[in-house]
PDB file of N, CA and C in Angstrom:
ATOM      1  N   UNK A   1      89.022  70.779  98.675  1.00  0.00           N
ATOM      2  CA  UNK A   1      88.241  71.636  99.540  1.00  0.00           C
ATOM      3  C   UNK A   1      89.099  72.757 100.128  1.00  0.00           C
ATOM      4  N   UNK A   2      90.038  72.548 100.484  1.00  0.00           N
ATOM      5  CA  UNK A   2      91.213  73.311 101.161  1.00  0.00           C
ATOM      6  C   UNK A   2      91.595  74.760 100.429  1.00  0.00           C
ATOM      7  N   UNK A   3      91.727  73.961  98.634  1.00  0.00           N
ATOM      8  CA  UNK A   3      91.815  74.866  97.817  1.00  0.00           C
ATOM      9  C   UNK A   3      90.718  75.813  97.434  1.00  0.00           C
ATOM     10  N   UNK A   4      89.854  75.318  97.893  1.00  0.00           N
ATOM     11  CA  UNK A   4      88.701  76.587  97.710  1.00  0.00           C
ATOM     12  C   UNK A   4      88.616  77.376  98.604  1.00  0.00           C
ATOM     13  N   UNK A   5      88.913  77.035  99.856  1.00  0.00           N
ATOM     14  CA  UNK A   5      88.874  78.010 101.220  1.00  0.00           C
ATOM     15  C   UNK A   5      89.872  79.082 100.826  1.00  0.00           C
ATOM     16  N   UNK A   6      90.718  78.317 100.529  1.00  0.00           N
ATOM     17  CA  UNK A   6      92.248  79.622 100.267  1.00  0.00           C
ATOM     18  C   UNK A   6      91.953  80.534  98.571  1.00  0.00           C
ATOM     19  N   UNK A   7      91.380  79.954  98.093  1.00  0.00           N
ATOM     20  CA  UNK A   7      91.213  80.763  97.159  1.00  0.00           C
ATOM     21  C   UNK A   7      89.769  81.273  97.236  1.00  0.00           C
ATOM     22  N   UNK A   8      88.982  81.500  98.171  1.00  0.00           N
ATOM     23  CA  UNK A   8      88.326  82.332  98.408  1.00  0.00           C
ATOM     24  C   UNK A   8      88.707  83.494  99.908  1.00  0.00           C
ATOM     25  N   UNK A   9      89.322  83.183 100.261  1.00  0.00           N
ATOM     26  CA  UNK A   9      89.755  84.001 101.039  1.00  0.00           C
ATOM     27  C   UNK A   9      90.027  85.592 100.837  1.00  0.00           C
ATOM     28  N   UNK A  10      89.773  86.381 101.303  1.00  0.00           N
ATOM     29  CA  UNK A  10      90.622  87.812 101.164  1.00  0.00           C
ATOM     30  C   UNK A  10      92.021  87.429 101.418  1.00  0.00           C
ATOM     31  N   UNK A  11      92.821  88.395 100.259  1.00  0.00           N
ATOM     32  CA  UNK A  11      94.357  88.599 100.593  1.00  0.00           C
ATOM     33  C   UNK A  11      94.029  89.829 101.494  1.00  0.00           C
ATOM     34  N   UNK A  12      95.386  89.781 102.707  1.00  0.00           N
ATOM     35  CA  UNK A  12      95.244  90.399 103.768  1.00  0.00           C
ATOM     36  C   UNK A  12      95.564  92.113 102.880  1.00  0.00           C
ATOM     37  N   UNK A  13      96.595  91.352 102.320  1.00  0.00           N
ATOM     38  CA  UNK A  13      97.724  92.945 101.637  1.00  0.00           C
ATOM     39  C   UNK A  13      96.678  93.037  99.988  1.00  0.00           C
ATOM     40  N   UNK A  14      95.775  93.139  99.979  1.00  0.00           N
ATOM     41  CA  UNK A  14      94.628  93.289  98.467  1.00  0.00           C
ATOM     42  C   UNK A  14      94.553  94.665  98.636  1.00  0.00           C
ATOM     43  N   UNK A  15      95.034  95.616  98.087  1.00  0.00           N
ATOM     44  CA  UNK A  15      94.889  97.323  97.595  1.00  0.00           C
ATOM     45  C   UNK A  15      93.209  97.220  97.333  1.00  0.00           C
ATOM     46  N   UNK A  16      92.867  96.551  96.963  1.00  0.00           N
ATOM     47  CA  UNK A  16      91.599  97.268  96.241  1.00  0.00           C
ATOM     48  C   UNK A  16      90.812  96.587  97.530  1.00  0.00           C
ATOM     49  N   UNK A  17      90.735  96.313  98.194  1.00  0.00           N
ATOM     50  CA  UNK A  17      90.027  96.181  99.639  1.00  0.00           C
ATOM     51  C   UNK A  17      90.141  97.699 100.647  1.00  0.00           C
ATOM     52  N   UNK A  18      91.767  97.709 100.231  1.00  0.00           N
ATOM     53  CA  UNK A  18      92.064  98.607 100.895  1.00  0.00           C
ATOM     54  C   UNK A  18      91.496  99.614 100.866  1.00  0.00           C
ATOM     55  N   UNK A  19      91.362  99.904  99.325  1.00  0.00           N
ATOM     56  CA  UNK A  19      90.696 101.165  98.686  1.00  0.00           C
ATOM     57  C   UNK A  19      89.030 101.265  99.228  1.00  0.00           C
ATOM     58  N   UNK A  20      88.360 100.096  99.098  1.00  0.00           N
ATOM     59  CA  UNK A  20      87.000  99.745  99.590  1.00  0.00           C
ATOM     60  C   UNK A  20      86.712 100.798 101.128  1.00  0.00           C
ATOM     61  N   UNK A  21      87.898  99.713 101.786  1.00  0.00           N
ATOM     62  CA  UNK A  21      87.487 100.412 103.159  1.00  0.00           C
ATOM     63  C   UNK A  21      87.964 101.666 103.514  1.00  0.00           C
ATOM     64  N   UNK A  22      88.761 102.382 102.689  1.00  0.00           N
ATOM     65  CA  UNK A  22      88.685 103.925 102.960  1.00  0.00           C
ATOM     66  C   UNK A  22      88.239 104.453 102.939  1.00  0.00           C
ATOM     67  N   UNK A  23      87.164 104.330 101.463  1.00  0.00           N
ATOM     68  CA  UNK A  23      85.723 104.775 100.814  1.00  0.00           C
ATOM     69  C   UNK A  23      84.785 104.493 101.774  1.00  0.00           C
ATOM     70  N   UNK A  24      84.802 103.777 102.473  1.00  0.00           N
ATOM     71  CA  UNK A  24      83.690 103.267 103.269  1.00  0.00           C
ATOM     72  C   UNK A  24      83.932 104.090 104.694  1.00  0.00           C
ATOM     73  N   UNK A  25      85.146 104.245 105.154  1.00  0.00           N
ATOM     74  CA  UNK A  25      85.176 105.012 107.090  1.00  0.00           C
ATOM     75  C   UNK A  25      86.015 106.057 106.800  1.00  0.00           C
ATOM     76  N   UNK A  26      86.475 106.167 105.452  1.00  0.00           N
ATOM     77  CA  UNK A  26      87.257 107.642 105.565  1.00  0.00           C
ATOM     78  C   UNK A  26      86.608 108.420 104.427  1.00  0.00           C
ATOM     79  N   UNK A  27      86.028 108.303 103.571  1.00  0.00           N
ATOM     80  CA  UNK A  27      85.804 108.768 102.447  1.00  0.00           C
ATOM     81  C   UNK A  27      84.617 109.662 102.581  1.00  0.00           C
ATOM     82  N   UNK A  28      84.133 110.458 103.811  1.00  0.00           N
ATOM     83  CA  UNK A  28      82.745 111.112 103.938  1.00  0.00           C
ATOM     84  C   UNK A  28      84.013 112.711 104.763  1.00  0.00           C
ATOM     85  N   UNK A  29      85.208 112.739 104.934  1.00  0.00           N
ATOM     86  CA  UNK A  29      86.194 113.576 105.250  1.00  0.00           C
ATOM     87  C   UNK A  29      87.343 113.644 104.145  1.00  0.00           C
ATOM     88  N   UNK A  30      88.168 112.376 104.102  1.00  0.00           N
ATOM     89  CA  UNK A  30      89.781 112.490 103.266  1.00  0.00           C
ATOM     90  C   UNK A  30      88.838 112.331 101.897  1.00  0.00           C
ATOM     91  N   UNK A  31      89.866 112.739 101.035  1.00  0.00           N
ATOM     92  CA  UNK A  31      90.033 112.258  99.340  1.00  0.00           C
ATOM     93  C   UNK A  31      90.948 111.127  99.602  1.00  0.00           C
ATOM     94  N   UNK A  32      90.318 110.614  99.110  1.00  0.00           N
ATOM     95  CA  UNK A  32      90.360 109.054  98.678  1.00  0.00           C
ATOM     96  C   UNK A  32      91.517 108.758  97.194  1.00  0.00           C
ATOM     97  N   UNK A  33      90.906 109.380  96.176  1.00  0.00           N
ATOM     98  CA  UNK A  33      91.226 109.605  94.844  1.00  0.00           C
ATOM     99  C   UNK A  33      92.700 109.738  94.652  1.00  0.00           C
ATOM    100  N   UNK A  34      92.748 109.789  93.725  1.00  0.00           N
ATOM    101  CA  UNK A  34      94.239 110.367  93.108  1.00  0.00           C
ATOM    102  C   UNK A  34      94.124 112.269  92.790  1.00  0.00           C
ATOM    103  N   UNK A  35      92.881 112.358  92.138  1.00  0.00           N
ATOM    104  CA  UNK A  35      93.284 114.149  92.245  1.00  0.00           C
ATOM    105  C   UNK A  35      91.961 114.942  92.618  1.00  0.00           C
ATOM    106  N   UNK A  36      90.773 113.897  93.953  1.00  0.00           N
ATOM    107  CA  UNK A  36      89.656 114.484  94.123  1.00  0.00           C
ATOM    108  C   UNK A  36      89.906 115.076  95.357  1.00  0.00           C
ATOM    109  N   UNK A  37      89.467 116.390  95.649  1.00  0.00           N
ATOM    110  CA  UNK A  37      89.407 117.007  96.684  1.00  0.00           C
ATOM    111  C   UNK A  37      88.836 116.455  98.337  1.00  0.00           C
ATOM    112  N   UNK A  38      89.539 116.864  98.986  1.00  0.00           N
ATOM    113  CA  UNK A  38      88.677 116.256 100.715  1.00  0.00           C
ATOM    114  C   UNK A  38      87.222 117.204 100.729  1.00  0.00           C
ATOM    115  N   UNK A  39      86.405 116.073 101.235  1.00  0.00           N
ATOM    116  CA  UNK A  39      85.132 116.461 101.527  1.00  0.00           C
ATOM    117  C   UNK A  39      85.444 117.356 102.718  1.00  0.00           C
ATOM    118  N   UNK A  40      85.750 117.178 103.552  1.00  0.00           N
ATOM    119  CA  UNK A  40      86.142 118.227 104.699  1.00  0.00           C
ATOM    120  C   UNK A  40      87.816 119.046 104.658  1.00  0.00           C
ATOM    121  N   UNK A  41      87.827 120.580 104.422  1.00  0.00           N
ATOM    122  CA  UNK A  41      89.088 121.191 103.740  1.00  0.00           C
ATOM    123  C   UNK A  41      90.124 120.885 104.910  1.00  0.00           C
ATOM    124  N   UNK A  42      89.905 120.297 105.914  1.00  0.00           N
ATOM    125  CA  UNK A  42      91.015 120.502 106.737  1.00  0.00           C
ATOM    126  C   UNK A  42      91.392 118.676 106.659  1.00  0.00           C
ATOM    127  N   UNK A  43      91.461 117.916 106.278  1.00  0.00           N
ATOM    128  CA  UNK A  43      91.033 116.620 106.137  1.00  0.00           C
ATOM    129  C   UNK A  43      92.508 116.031 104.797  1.00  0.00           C
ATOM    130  N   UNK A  44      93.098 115.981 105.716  1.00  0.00           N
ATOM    131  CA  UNK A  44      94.613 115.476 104.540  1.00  0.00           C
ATOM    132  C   UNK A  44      94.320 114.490 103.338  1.00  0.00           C
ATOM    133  N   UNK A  45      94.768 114.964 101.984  1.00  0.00           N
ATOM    134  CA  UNK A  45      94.306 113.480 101.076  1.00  0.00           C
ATOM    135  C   UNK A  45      95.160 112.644 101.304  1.00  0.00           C
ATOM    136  N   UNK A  46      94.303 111.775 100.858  1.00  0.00           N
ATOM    137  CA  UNK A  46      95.611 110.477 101.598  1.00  0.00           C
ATOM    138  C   UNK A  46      96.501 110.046 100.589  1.00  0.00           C
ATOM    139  N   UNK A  47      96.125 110.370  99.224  1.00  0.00           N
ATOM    140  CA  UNK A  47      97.321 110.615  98.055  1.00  0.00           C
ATOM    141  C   UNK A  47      98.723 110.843  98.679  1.00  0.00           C
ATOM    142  N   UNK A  48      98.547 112.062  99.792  1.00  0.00           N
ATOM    143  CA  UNK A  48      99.514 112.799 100.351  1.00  0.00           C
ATOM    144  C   UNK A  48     100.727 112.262 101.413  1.00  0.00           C
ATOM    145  N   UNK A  49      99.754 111.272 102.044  1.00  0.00           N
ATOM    146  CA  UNK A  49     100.415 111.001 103.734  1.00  0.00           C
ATOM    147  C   UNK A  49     101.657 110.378 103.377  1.00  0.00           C
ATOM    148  N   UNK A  50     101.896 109.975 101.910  1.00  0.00           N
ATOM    149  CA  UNK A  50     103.723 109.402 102.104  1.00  0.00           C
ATOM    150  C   UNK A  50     104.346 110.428 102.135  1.00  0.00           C
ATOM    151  N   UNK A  51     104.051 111.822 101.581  1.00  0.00           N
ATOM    152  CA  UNK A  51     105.131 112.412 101.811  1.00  0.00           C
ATOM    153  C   UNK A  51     105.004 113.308 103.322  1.00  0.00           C
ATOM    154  N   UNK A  52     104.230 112.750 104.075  1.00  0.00           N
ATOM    155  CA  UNK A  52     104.783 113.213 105.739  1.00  0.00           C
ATOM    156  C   UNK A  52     105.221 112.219 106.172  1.00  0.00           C
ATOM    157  N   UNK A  53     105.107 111.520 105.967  1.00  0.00           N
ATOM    158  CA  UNK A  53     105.698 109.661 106.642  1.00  0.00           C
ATOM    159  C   UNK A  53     105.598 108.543 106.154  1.00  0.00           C
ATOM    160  N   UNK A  54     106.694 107.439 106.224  1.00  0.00           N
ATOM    161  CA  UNK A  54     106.163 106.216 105.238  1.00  0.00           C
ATOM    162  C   UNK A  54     104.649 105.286 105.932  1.00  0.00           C
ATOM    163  N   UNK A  55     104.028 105.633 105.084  1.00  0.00           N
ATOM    164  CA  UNK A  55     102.621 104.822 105.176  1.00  0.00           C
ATOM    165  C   UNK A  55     102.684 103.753 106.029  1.00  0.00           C
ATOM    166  N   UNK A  56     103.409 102.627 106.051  1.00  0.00           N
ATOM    167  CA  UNK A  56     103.792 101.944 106.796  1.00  0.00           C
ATOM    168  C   UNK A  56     103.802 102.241 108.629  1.00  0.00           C
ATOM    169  N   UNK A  57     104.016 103.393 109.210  1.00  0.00           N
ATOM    170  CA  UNK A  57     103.837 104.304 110.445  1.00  0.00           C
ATOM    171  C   UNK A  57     102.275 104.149 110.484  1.00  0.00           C
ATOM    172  N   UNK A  58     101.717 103.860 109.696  1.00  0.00           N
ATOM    173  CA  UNK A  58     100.231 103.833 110.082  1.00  0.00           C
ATOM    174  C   UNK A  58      99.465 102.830 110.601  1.00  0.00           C
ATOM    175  N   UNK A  59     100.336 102.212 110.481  1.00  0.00           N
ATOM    176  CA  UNK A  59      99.985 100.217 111.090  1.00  0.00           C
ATOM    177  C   UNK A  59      99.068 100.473 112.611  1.00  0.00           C
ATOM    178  N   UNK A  60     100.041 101.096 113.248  1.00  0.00           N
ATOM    179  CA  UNK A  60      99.504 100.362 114.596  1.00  0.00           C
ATOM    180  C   UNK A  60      98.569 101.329 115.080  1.00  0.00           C
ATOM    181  N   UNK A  61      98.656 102.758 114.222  1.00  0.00           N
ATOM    182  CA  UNK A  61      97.296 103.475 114.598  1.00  0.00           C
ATOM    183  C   UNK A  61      96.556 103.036 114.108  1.00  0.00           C
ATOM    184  N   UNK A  62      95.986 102.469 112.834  1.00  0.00           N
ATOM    185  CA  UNK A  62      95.072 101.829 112.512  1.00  0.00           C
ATOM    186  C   UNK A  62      94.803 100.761 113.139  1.00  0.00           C
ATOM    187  N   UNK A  63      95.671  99.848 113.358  1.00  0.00           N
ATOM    188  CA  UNK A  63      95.304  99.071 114.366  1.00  0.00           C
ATOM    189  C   UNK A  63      94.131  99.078 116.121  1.00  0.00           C
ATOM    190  N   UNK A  64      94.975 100.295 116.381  1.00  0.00           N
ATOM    191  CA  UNK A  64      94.711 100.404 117.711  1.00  0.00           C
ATOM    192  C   UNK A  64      93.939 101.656 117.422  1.00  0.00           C
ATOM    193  N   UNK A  65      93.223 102.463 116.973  1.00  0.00           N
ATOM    194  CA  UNK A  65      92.747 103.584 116.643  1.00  0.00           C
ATOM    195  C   UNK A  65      92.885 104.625 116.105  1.00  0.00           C
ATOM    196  N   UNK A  66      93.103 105.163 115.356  1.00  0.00           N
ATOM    197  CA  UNK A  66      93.802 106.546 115.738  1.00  0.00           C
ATOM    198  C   UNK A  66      92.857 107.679 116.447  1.00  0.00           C
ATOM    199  N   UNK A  67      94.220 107.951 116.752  1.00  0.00           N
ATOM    200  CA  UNK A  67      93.414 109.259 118.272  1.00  0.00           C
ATOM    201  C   UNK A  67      94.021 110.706 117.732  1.00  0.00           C
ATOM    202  N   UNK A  68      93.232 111.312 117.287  1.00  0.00           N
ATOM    203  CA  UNK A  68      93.655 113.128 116.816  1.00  0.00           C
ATOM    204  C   UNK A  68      92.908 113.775 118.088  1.00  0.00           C
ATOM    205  N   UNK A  69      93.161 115.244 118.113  1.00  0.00           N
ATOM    206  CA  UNK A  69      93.119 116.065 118.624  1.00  0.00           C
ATOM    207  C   UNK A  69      91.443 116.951 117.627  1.00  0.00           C
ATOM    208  N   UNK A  70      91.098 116.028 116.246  1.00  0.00           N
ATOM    209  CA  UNK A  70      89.706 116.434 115.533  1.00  0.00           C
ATOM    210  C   UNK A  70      88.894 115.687 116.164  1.00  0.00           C
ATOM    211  N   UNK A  71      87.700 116.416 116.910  1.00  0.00           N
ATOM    212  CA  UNK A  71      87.173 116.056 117.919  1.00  0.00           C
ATOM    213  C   UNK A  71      85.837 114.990 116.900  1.00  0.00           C
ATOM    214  N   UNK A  72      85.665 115.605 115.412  1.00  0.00           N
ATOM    215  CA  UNK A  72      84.988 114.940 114.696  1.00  0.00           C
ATOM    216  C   UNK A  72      85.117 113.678 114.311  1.00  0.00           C
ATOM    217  N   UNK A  73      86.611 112.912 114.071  1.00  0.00           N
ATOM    218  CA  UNK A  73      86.900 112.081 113.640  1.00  0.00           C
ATOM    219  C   UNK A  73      86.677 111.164 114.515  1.00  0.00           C
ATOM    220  N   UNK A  74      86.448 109.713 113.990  1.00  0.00           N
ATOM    221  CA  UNK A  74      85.955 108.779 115.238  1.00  0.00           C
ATOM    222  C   UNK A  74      87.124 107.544 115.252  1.00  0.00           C
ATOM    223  N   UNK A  75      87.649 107.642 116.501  1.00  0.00           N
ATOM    224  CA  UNK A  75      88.077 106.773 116.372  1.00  0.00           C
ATOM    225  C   UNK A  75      87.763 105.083 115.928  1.00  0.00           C
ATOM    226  N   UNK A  76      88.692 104.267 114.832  1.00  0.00           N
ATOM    227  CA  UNK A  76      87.878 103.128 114.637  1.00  0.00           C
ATOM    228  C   UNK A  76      89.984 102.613 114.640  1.00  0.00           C
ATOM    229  N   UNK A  77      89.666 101.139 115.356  1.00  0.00           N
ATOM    230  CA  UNK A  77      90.575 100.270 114.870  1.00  0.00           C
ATOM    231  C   UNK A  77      89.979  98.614 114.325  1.00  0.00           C
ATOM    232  N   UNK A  78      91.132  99.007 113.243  1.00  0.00           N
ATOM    233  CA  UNK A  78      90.767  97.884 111.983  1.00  0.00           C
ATOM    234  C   UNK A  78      91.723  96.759 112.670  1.00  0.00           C
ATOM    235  N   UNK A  79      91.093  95.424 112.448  1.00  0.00           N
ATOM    236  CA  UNK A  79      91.840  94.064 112.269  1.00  0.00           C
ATOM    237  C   UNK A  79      92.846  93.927 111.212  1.00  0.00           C
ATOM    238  N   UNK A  80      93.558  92.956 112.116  1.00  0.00           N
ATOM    239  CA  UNK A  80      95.201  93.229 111.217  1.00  0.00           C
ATOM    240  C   UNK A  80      94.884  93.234 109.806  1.00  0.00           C
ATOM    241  N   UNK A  81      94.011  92.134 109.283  1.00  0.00           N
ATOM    242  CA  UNK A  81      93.861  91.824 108.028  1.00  0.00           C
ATOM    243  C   UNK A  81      93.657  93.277 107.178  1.00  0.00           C
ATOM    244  N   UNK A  82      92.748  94.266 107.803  1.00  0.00           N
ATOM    245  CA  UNK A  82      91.791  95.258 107.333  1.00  0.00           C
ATOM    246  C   UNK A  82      93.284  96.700 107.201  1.00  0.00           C
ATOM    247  N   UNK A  83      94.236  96.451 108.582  1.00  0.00           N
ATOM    248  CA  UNK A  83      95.342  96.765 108.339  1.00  0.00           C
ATOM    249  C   UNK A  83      96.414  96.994 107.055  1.00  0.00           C
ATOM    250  N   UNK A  84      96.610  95.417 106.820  1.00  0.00           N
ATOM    251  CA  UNK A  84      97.391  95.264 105.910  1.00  0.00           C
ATOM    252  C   UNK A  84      96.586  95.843 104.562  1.00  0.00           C
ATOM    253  N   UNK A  85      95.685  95.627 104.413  1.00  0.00           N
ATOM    254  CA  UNK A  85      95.093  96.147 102.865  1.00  0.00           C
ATOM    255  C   UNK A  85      95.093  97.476 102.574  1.00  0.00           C
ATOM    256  N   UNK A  86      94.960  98.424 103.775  1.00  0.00           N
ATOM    257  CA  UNK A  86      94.717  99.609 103.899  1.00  0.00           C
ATOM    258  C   UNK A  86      96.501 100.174 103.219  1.00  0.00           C
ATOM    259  N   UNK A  87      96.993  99.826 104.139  1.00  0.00           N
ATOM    260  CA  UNK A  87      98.617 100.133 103.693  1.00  0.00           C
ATOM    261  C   UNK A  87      99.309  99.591 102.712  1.00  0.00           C
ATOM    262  N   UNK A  88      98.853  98.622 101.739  1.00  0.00           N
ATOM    263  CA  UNK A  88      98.624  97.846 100.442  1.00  0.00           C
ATOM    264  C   UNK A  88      98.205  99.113  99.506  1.00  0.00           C
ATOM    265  N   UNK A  89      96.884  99.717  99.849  1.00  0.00           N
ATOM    266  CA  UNK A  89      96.317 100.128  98.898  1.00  0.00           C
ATOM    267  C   UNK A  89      97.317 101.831  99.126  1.00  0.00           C
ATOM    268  N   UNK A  90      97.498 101.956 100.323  1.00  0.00           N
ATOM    269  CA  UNK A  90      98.060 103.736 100.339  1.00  0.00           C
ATOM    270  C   UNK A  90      99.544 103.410  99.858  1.00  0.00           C
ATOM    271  N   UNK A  91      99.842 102.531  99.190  1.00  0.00           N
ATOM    272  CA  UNK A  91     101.282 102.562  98.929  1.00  0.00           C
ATOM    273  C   UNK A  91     101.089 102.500  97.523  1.00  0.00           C
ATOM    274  N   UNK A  92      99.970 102.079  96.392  1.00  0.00           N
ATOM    275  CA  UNK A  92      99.859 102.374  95.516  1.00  0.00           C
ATOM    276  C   UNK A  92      99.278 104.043  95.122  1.00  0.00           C
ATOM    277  N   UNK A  93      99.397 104.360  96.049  1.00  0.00           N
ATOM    278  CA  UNK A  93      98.964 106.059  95.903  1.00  0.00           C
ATOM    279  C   UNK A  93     100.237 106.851  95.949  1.00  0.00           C
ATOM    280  N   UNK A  94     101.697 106.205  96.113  1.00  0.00           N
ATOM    281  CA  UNK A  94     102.527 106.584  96.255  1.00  0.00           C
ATOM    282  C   UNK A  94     103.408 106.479  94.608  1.00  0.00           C
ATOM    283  N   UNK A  95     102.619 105.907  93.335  1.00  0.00           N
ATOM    284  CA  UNK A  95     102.991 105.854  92.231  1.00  0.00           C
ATOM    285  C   UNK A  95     102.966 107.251  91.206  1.00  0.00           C
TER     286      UNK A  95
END
């Protein structure tokens, strides 16, 4: 029984979750993609964000919200789990 709980579980660090939930709270602004354009032009692809900082720096804003100065963007903070996948999946964008 044990073994079914754990093997149904989400992995915390699963990229393709990660990918899910970008598509899902970021993907109506950022590019998501590997070479698709941002729905909104001022809207960084996230292909991009390793080379302003290691992805990893994004933990605890995601965590705790992130807060910009784009009055559009809404703040949302993700559970650690929702965390780790997110930065799972933006580190395979770094290939």
């Amino acid at each position: 029984m044990l073994g079914l709980l754990a093997a149904g579980a989400a992995r915390a660090d699963d990229p393709a979750r990660g990918e899910r939930l970008a598509r899902q709270y970021c993907g109506a602004c950022h590019a998501i993609g590997r070479a698709d354009a941002s729905p909104r032009a001022d809207a960084p692809a996230f292909r991009d964000l390793h080379r302003r900082y290691p992805v990893e720096h994004l933990a605890e804003s995601l965590a705790e919200g992130i807060a910009t100065g784009h009055p559009d963007m809404p703040e949302i903070a993700f559970p650690a789990e929702d965390v780790s996948a997110l930065i799972a999946w933006l580190r395979t964008l770094e290939r």
